[in-house]
Structure formats: C-alpha cells, structure tokens
PDB file of N, CA and C in Angstrom:
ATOM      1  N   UNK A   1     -13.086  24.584   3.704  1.00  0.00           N
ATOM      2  CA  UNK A   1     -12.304  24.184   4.860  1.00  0.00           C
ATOM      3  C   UNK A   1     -11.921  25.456   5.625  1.00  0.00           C
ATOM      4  N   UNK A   2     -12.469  25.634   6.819  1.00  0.00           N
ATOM      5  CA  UNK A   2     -11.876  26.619   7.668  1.00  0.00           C
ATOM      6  C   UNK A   2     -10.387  26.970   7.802  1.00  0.00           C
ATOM      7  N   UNK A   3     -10.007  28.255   7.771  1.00  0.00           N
ATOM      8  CA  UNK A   3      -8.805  28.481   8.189  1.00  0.00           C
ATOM      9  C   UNK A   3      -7.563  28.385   8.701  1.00  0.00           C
ATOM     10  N   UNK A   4      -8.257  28.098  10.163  1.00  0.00           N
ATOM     11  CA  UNK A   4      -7.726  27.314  11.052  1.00  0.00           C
ATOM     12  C   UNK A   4      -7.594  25.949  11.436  1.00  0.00           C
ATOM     13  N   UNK A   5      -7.956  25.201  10.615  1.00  0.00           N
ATOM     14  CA  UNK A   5      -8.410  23.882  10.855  1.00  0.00           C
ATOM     15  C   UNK A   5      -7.331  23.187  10.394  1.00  0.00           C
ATOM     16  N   UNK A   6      -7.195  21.361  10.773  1.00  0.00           N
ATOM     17  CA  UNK A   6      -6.577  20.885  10.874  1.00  0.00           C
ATOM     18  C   UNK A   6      -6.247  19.994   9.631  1.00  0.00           C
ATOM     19  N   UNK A   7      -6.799  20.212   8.467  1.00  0.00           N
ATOM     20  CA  UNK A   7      -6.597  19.709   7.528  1.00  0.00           C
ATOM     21  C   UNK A   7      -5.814  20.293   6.977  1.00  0.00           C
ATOM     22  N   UNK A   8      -5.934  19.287   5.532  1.00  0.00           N
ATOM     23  CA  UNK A   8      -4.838  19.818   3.846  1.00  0.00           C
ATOM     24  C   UNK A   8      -4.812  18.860   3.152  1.00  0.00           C
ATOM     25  N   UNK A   9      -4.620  19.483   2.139  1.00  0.00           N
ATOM     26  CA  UNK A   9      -4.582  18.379   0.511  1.00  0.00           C
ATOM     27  C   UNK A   9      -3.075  18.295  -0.125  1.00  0.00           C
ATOM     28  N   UNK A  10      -2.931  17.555  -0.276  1.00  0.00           N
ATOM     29  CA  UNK A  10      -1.748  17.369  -1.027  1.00  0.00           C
ATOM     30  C   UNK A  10      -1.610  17.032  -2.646  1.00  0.00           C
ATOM     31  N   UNK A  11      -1.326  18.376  -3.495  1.00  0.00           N
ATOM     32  CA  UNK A  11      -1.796  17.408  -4.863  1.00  0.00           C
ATOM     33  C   UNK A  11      -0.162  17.310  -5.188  1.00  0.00           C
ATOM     34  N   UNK A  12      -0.163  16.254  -5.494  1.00  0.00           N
ATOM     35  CA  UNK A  12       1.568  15.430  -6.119  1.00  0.00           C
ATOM     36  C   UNK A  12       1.206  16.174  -7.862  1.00  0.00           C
ATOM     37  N   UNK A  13       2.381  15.914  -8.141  1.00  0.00           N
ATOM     38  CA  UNK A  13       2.632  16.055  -9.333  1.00  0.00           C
ATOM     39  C   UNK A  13       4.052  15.330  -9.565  1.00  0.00           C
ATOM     40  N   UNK A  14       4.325  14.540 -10.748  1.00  0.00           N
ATOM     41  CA  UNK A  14       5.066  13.758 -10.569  1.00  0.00           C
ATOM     42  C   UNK A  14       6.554  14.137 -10.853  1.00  0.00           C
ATOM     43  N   UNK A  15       6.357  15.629 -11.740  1.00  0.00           N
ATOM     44  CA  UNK A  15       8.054  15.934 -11.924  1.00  0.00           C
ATOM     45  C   UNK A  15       8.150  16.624 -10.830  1.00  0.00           C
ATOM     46  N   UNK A  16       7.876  17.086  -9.407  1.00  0.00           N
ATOM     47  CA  UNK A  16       8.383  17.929  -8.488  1.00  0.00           C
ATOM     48  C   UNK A  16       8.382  16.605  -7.613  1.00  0.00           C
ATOM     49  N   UNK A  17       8.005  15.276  -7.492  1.00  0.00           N
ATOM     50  CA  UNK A  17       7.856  14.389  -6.604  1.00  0.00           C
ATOM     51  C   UNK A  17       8.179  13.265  -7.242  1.00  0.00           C
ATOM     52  N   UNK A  18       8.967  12.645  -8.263  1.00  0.00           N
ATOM     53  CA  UNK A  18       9.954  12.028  -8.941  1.00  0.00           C
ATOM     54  C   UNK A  18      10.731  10.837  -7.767  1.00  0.00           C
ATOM     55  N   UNK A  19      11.813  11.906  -6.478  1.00  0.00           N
ATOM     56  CA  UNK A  19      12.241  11.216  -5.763  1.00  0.00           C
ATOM     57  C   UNK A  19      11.755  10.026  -5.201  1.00  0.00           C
ATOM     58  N   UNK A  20      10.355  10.293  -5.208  1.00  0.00           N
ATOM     59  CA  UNK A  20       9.218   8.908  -4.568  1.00  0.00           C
ATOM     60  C   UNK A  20       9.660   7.918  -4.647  1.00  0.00           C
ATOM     61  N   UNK A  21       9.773   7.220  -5.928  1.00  0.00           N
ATOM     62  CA  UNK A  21       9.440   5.835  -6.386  1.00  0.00           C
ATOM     63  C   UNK A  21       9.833   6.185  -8.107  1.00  0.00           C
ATOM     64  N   UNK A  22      10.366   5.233  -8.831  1.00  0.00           N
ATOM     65  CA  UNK A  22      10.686   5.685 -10.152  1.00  0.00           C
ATOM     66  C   UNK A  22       9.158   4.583 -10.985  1.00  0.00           C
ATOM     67  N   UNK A  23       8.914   6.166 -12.235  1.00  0.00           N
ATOM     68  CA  UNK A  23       7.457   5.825 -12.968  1.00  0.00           C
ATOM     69  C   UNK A  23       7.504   4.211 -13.328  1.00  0.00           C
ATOM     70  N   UNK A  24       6.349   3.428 -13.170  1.00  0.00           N
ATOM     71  CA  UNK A  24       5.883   1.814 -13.566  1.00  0.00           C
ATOM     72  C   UNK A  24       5.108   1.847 -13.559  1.00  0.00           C
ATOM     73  N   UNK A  25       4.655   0.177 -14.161  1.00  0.00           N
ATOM     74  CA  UNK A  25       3.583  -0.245 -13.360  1.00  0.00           C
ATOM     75  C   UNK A  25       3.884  -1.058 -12.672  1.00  0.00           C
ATOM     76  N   UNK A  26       3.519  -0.748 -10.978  1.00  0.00           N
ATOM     77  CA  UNK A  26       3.747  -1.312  -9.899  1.00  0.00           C
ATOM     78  C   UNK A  26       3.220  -2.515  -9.695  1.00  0.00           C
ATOM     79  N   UNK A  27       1.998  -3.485 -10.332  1.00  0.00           N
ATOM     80  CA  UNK A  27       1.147  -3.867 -10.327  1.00  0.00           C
ATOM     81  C   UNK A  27      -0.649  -3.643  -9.703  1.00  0.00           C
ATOM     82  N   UNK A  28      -0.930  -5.043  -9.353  1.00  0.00           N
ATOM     83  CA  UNK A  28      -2.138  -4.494  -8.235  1.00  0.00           C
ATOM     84  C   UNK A  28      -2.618  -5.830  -7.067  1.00  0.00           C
ATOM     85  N   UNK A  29      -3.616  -4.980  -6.430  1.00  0.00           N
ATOM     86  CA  UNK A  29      -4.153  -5.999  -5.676  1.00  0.00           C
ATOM     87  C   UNK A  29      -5.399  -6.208  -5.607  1.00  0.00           C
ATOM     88  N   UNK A  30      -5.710  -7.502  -5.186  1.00  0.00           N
ATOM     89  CA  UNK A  30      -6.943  -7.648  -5.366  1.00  0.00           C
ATOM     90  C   UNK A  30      -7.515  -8.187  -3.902  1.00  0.00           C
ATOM     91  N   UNK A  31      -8.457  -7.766  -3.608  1.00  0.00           N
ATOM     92  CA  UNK A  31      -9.257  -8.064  -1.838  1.00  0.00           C
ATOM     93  C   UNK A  31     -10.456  -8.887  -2.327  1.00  0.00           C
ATOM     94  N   UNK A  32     -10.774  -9.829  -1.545  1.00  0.00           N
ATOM     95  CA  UNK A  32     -12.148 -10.918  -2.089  1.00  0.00           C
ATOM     96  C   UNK A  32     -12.162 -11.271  -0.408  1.00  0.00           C
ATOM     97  N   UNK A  33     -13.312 -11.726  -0.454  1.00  0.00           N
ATOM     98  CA  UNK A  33     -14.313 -12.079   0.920  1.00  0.00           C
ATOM     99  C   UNK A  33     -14.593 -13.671   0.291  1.00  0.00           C
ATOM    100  N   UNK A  34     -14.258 -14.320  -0.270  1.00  0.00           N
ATOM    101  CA  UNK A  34     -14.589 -15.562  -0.483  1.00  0.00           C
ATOM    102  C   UNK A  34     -14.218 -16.959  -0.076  1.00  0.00           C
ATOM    103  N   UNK A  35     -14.821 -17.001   1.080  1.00  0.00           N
ATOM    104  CA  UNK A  35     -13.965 -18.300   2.060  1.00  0.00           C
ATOM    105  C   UNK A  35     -12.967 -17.430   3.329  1.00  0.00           C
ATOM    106  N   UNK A  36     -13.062 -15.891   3.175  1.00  0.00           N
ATOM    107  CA  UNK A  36     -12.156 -15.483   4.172  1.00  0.00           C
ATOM    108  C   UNK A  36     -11.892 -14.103   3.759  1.00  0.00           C
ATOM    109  N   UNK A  37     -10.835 -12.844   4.430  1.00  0.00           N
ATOM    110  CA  UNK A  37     -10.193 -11.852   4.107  1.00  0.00           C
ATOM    111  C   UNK A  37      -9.273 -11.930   3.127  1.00  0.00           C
ATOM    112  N   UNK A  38      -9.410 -12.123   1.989  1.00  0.00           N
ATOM    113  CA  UNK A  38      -8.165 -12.920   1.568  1.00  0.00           C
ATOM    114  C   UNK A  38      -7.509 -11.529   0.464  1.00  0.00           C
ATOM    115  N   UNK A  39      -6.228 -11.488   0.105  1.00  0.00           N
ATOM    116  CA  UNK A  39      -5.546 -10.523  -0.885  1.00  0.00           C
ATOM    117  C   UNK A  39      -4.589 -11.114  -1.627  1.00  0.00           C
ATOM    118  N   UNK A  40      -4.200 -10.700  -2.905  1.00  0.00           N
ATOM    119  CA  UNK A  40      -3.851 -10.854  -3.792  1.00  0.00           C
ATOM    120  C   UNK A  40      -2.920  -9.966  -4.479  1.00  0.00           C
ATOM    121  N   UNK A  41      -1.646  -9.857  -4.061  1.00  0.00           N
ATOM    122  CA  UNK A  41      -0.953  -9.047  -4.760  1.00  0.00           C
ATOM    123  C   UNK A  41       0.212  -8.934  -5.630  1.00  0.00           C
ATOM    124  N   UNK A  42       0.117  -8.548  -7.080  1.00  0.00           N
ATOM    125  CA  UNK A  42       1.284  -8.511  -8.226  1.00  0.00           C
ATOM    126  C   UNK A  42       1.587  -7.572  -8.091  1.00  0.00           C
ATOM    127  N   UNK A  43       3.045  -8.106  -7.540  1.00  0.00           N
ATOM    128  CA  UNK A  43       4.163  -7.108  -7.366  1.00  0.00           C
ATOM    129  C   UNK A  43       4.542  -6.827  -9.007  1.00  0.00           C
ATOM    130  N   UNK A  44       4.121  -6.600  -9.588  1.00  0.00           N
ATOM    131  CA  UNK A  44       5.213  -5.905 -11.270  1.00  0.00           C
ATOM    132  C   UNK A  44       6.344  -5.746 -11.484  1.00  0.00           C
ATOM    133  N   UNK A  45       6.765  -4.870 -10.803  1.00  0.00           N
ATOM    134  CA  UNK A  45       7.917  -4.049 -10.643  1.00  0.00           C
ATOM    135  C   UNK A  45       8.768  -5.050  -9.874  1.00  0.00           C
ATOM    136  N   UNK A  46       8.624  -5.916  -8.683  1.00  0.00           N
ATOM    137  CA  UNK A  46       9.473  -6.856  -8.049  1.00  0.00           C
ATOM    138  C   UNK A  46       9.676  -8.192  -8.698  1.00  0.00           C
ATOM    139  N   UNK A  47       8.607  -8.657  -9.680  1.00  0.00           N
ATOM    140  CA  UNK A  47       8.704 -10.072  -9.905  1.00  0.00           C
ATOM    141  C   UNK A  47       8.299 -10.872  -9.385  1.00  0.00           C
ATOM    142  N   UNK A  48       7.189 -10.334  -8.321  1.00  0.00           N
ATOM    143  CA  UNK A  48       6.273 -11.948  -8.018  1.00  0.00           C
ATOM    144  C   UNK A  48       5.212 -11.374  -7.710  1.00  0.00           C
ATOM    145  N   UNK A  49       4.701 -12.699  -6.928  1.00  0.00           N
ATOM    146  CA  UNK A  49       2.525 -12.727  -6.681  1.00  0.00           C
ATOM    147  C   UNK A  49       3.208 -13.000  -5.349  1.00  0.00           C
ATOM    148  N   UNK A  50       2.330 -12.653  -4.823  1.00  0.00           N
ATOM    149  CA  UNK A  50       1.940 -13.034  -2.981  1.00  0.00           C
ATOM    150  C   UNK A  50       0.941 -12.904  -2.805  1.00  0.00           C
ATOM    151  N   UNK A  51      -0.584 -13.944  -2.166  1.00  0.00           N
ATOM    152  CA  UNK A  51      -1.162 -14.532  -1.471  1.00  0.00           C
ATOM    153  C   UNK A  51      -1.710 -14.423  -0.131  1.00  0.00           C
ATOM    154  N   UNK A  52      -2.205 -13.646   0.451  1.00  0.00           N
ATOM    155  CA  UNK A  52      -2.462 -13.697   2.171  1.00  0.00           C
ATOM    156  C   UNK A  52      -3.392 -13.056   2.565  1.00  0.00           C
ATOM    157  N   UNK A  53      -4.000 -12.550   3.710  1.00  0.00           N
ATOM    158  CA  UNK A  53      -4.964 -12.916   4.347  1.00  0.00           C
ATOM    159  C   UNK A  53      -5.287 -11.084   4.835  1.00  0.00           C
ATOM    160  N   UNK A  54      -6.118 -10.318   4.842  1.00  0.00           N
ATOM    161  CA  UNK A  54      -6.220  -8.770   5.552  1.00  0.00           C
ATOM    162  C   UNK A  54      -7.390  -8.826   6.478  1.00  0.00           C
ATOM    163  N   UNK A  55      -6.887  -7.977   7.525  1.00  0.00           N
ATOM    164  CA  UNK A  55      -7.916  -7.664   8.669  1.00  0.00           C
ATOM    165  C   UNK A  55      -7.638  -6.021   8.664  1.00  0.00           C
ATOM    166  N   UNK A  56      -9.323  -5.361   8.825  1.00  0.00           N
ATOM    167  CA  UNK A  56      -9.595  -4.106   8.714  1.00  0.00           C
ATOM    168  C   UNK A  56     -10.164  -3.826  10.096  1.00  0.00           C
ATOM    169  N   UNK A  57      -9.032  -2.761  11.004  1.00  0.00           N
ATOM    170  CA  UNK A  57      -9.703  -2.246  12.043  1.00  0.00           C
ATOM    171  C   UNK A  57     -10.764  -1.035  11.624  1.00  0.00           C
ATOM    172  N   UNK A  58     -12.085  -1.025  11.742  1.00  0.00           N
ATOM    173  CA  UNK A  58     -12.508  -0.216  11.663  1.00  0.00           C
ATOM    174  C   UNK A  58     -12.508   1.392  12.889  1.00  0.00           C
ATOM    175  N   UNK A  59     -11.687   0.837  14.102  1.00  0.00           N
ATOM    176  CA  UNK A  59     -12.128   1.773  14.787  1.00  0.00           C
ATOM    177  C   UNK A  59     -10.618   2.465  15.426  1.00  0.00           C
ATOM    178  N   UNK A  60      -9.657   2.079  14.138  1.00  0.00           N
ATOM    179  CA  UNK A  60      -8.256   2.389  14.280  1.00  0.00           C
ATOM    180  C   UNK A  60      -8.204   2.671  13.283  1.00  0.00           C
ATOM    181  N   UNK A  61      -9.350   2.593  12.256  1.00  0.00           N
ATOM    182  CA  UNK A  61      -8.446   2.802  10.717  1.00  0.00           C
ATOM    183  C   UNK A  61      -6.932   2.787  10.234  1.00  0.00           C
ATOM    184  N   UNK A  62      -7.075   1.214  10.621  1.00  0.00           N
ATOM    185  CA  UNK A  62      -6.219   0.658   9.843  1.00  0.00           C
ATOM    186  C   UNK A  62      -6.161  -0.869   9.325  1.00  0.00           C
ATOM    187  N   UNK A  63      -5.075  -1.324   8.097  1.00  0.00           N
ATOM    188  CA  UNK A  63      -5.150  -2.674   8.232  1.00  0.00           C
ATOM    189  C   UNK A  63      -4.150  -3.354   8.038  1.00  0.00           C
ATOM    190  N   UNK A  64      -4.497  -4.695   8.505  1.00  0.00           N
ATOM    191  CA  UNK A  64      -3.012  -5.452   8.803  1.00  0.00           C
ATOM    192  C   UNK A  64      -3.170  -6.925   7.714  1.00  0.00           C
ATOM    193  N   UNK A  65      -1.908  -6.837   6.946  1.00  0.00           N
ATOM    194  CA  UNK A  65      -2.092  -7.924   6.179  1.00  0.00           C
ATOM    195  C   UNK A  65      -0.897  -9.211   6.076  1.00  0.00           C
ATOM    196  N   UNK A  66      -1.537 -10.277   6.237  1.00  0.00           N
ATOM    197  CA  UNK A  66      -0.415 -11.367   6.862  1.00  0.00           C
ATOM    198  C   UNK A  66       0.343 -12.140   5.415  1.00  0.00           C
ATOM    199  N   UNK A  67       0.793 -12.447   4.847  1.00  0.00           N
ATOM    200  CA  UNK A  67       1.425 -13.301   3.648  1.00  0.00           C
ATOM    201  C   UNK A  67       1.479 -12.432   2.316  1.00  0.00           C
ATOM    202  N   UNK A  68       1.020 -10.903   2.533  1.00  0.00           N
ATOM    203  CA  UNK A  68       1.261 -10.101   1.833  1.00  0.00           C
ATOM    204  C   UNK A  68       1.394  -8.898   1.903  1.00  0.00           C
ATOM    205  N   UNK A  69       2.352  -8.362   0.893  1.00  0.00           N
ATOM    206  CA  UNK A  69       2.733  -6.899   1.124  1.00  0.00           C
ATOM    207  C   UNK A  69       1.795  -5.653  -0.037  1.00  0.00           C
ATOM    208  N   UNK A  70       1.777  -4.615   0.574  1.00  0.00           N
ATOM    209  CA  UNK A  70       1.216  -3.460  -0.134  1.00  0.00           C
ATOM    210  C   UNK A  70       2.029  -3.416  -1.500  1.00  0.00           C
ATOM    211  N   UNK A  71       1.480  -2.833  -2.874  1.00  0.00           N
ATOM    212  CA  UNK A  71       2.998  -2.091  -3.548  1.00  0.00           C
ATOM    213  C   UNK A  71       3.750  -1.421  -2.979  1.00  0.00           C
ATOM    214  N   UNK A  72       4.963  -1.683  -3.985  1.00  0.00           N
ATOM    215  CA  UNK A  72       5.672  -0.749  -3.328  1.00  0.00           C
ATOM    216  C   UNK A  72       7.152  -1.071  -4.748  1.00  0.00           C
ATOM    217  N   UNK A  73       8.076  -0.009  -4.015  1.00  0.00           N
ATOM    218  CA  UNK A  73       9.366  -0.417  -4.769  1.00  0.00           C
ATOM    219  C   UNK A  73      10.650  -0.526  -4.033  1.00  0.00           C
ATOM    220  N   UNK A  74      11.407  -1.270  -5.119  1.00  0.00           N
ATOM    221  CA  UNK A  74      12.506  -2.148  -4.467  1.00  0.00           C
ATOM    222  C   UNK A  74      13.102  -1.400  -3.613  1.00  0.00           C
ATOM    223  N   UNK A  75      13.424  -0.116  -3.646  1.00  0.00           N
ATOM    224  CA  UNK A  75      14.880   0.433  -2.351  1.00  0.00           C
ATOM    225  C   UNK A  75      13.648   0.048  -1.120  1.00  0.00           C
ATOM    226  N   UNK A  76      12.323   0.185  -0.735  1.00  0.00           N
ATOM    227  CA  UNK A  76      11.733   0.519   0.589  1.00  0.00           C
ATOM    228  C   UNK A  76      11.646  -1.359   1.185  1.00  0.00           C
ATOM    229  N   UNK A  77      12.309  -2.055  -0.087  1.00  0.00           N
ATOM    230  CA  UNK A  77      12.400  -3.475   0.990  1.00  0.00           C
ATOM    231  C   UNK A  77      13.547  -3.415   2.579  1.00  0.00           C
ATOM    232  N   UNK A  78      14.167  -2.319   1.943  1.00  0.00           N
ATOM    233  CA  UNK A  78      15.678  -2.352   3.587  1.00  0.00           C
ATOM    234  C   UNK A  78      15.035  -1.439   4.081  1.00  0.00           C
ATOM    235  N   UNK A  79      14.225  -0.732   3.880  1.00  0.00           N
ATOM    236  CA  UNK A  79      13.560   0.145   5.077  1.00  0.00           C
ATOM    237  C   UNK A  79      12.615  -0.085   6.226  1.00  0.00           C
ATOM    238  N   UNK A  80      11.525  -0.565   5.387  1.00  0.00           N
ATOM    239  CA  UNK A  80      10.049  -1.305   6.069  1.00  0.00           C
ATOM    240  C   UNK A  80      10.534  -2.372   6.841  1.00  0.00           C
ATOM    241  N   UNK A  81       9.921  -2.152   8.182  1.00  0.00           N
ATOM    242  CA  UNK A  81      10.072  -2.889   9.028  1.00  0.00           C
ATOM    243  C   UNK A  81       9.376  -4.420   8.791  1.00  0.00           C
ATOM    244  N   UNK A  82       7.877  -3.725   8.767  1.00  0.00           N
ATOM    245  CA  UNK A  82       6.291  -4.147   8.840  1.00  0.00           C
ATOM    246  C   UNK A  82       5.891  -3.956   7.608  1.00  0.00           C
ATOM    247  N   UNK A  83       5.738  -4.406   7.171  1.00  0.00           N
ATOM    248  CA  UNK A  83       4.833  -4.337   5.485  1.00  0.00           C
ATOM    249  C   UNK A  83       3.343  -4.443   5.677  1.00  0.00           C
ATOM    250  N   UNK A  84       3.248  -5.298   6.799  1.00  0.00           N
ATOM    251  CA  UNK A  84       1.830  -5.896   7.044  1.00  0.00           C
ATOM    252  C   UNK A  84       0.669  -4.901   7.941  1.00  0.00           C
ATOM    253  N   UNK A  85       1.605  -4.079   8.635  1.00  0.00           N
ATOM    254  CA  UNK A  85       1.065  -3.126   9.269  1.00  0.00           C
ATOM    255  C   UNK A  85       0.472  -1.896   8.829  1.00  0.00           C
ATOM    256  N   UNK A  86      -0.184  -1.463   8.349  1.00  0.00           N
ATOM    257  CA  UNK A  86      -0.098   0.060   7.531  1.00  0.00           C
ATOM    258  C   UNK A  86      -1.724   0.426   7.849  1.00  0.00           C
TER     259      UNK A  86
END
C-alpha cells in the first residue's frame, strides 16, 4: 500500500477494544435466495429470531434490510436509528 494513499487496516484486539460490545455469542444470520431476499437472524445475546427480507445495492455498496436487524448488543438498541440501513 502506498504511502500516501487512502487506506488502512485496523487490527482489533479485544483487551484494548473491550469498550465495544461485552464478549458472547451474539448469534447469526442466515441470507437464502429461496422464493425471495430473505434473512434470518438469532439474536443470542437479545432473546429472539427475526425474519425479513434484504436488498443489496450493488452500486452504493450497501444493504437495506426490512423485518430484520444486523447483530448487535443491547445498549446500541437507544442509539440506532435505522437498523435496516447499513
């Protein structure tokens, strides 16, 4: 990577970056094309499943997901506006 350039890596390590999110398992998600965009996500750490639907901009890189949220943990529910947006 050039010098000057506009990149960088970030390597975490979890005792200097702790504040994040406290260690779990967060659960997971699952993406399927079967009948639709559809996602699947166990929350672990929150106590439920949610169900819903993702669309992938390819030329915004990004994606938006409707009846479900990314992981995540409990304090960033009063923060996040948009869950669906990311």
């Amino acid at each position: 990577m050039p010098l000057n350039s506009d990149s960088w890596s970030w390597e975490p390590d979890w005792k200097g970056n702790s504040w994040l999110m406290p260690a779990g398992d967060y659960g997971s998600m699952t993406f399927d094309l079967k009948g639709g965009a559809n996602i699947n996500v166990n929350h672990a750490m929150l106590g439920k499943v949610q169900k819903g639907t993702f669309n992938i901009d390819t030329e915004k890189k990004t994606i938006r997901m409707t009846g479900a949220s990314p992981l995540h943990g409990k304090p960033q529910d009063g923060i996040v506006v948009d869950w669906g947006d990311v």
